[in-house]
Protein backbone atom coordinates (compact mmCIF):
# COMPACT_ATOMS: atom_id res chain seq x y z
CA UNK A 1 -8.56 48.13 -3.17
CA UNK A 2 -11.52 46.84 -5.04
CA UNK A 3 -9.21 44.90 -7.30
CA UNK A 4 -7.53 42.49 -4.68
CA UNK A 5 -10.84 41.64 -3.33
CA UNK A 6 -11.31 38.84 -6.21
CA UNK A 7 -7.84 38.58 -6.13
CA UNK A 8 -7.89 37.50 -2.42
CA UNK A 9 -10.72 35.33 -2.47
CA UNK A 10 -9.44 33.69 -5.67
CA UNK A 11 -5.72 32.80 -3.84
CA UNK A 12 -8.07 31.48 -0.61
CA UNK A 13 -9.64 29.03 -2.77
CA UNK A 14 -6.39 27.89 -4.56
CA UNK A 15 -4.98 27.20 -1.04
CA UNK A 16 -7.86 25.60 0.20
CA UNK A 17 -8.07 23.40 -2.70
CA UNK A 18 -5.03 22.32 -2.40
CA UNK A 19 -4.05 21.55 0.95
CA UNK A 20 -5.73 18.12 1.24
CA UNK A 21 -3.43 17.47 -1.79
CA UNK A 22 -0.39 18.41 0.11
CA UNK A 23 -1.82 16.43 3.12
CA UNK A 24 -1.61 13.33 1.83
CA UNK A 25 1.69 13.60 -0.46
CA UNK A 26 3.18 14.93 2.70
CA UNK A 27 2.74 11.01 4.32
CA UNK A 28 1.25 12.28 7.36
CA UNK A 29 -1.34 9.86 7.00
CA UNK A 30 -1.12 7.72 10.48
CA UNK A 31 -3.14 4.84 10.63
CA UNK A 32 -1.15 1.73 11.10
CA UNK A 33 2.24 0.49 10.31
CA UNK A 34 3.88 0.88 6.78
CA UNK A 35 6.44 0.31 4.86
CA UNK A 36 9.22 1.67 6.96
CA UNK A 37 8.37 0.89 10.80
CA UNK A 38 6.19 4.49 10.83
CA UNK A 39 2.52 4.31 10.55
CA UNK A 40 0.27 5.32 7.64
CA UNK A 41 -3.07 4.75 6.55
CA UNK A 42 -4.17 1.17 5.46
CA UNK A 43 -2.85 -0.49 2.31
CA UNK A 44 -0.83 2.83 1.43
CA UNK A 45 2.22 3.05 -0.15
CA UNK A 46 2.91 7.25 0.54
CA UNK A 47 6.66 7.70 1.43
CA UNK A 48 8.05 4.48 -0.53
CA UNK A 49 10.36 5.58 -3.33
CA UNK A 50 9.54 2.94 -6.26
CA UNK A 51 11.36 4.55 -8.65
CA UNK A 52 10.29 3.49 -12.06
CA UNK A 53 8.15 0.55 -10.83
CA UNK A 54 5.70 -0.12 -13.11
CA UNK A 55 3.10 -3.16 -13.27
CA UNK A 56 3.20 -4.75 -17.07
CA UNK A 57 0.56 -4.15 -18.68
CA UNK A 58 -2.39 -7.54 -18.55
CA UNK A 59 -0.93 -8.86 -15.41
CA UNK A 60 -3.54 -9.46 -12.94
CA UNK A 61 -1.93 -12.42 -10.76
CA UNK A 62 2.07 -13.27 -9.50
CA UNK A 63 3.74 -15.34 -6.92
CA UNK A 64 5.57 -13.74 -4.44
CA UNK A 65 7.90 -15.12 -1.16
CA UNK A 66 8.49 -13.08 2.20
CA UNK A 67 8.40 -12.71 5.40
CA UNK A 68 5.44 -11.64 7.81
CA UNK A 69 5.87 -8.65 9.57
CA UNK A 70 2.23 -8.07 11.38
CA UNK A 71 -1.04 -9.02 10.82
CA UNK A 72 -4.25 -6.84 11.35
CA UNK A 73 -6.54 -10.24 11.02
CA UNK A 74 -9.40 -7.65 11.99
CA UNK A 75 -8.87 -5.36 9.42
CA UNK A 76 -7.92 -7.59 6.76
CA UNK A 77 -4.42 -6.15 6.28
CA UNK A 78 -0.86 -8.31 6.41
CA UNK A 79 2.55 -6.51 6.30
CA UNK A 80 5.44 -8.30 4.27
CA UNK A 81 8.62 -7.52 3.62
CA UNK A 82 8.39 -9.59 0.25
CA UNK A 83 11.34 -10.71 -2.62
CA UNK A 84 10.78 -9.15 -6.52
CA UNK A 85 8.00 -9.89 -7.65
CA UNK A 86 9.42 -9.99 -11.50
CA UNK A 87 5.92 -10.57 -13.21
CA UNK A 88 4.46 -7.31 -11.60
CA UNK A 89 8.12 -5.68 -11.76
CA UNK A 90 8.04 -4.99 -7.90
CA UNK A 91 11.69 -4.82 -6.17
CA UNK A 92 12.06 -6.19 -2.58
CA UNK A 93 10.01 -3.97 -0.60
CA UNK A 94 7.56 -4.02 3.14
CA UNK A 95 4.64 -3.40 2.64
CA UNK A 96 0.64 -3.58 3.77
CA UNK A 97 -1.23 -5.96 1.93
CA UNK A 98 -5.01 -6.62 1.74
CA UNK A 99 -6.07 -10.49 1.73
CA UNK A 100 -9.00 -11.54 0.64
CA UNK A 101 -11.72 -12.60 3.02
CA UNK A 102 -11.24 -16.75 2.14
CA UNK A 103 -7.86 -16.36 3.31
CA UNK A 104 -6.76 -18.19 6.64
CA UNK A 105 -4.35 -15.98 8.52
CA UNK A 106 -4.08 -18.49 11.46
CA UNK A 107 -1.88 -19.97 9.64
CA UNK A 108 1.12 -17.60 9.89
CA UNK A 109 2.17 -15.25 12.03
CA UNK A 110 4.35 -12.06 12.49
CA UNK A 111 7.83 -13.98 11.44
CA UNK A 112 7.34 -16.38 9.22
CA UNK A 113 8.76 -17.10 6.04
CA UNK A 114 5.81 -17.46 3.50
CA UNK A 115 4.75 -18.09 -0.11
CA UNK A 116 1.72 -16.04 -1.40
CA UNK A 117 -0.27 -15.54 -4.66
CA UNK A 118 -1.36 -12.07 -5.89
CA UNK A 119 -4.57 -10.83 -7.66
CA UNK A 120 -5.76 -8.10 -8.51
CA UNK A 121 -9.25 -6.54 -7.75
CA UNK A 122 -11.32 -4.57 -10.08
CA UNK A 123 -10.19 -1.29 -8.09
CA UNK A 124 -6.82 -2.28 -9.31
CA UNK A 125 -5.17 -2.85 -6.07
CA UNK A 126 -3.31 -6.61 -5.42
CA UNK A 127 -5.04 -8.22 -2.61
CA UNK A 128 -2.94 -11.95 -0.95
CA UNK A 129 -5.97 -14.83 -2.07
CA UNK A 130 -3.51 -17.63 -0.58
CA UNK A 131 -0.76 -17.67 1.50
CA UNK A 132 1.01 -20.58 3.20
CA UNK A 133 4.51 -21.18 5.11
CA UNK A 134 7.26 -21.36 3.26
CA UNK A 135 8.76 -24.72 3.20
């Protein structure tokens, strides 16, 4: 019996370590809305299959055209339903973007067609710097 008392506590720890691990690959994150019409947390991408998707290496801006799904003007957050984006290698996709604070999201709304360049941050992630109707 002595012998499955490290045993024990060593298993309890695995789980515990875990679990927050298979929280979030789970996508039971539920925040606001996401790719497919469900919610999850802000500017996540957890229950999108992108296959091989992979940004080329030393790109850091791209044009992109789509179509405005909702805007979270309070939180910063637009979701698109955007075209490929061939110079990040991004298939048609919806999905929750972050704009940067200098962008003016009075000028679109949930609907509209729209052009919008791409950079990204230091912390990696693509944030919308412009965005205008498409014409």
């Amino acid at each position: 019996m002595r012998n499955l008392l490290p045993l024990a506590i060593a298993a309890a720890i695995t789980a515990v370590s875990f679990a927050p691990t298979f929280a979030s690959e789970s996508g039971t994150k539920t925040e606001r809305g996401s790719h497919d019409g469900t919610k999850s947390k802000r500017g996540s991408h957890d229950g999108m299959e992108h296959g091989e998707m992979k940004t080329p290496e030393g790109v850091n801006e791209a044009e992109a055209k789509g179509k405005i799904n909702t805007i979270d003007a309070d939180a910063g957050i637009v979701n698109v339903t955007h075209e490929p984006v061939e110079a990040l290698g991004w298939p048609t996709m919806t999905m929750d973007l972050p704009v940067t604070r200098r962008v003016d999201l009075s000028t679109v709304k949930p609907g509209t067609d729209v052009t919008f360049k791409l950079k990204k941050g230091r912390d990696k992630t693509f944030r919308i710097i412009a965005i205008t109707p498409a014409e």
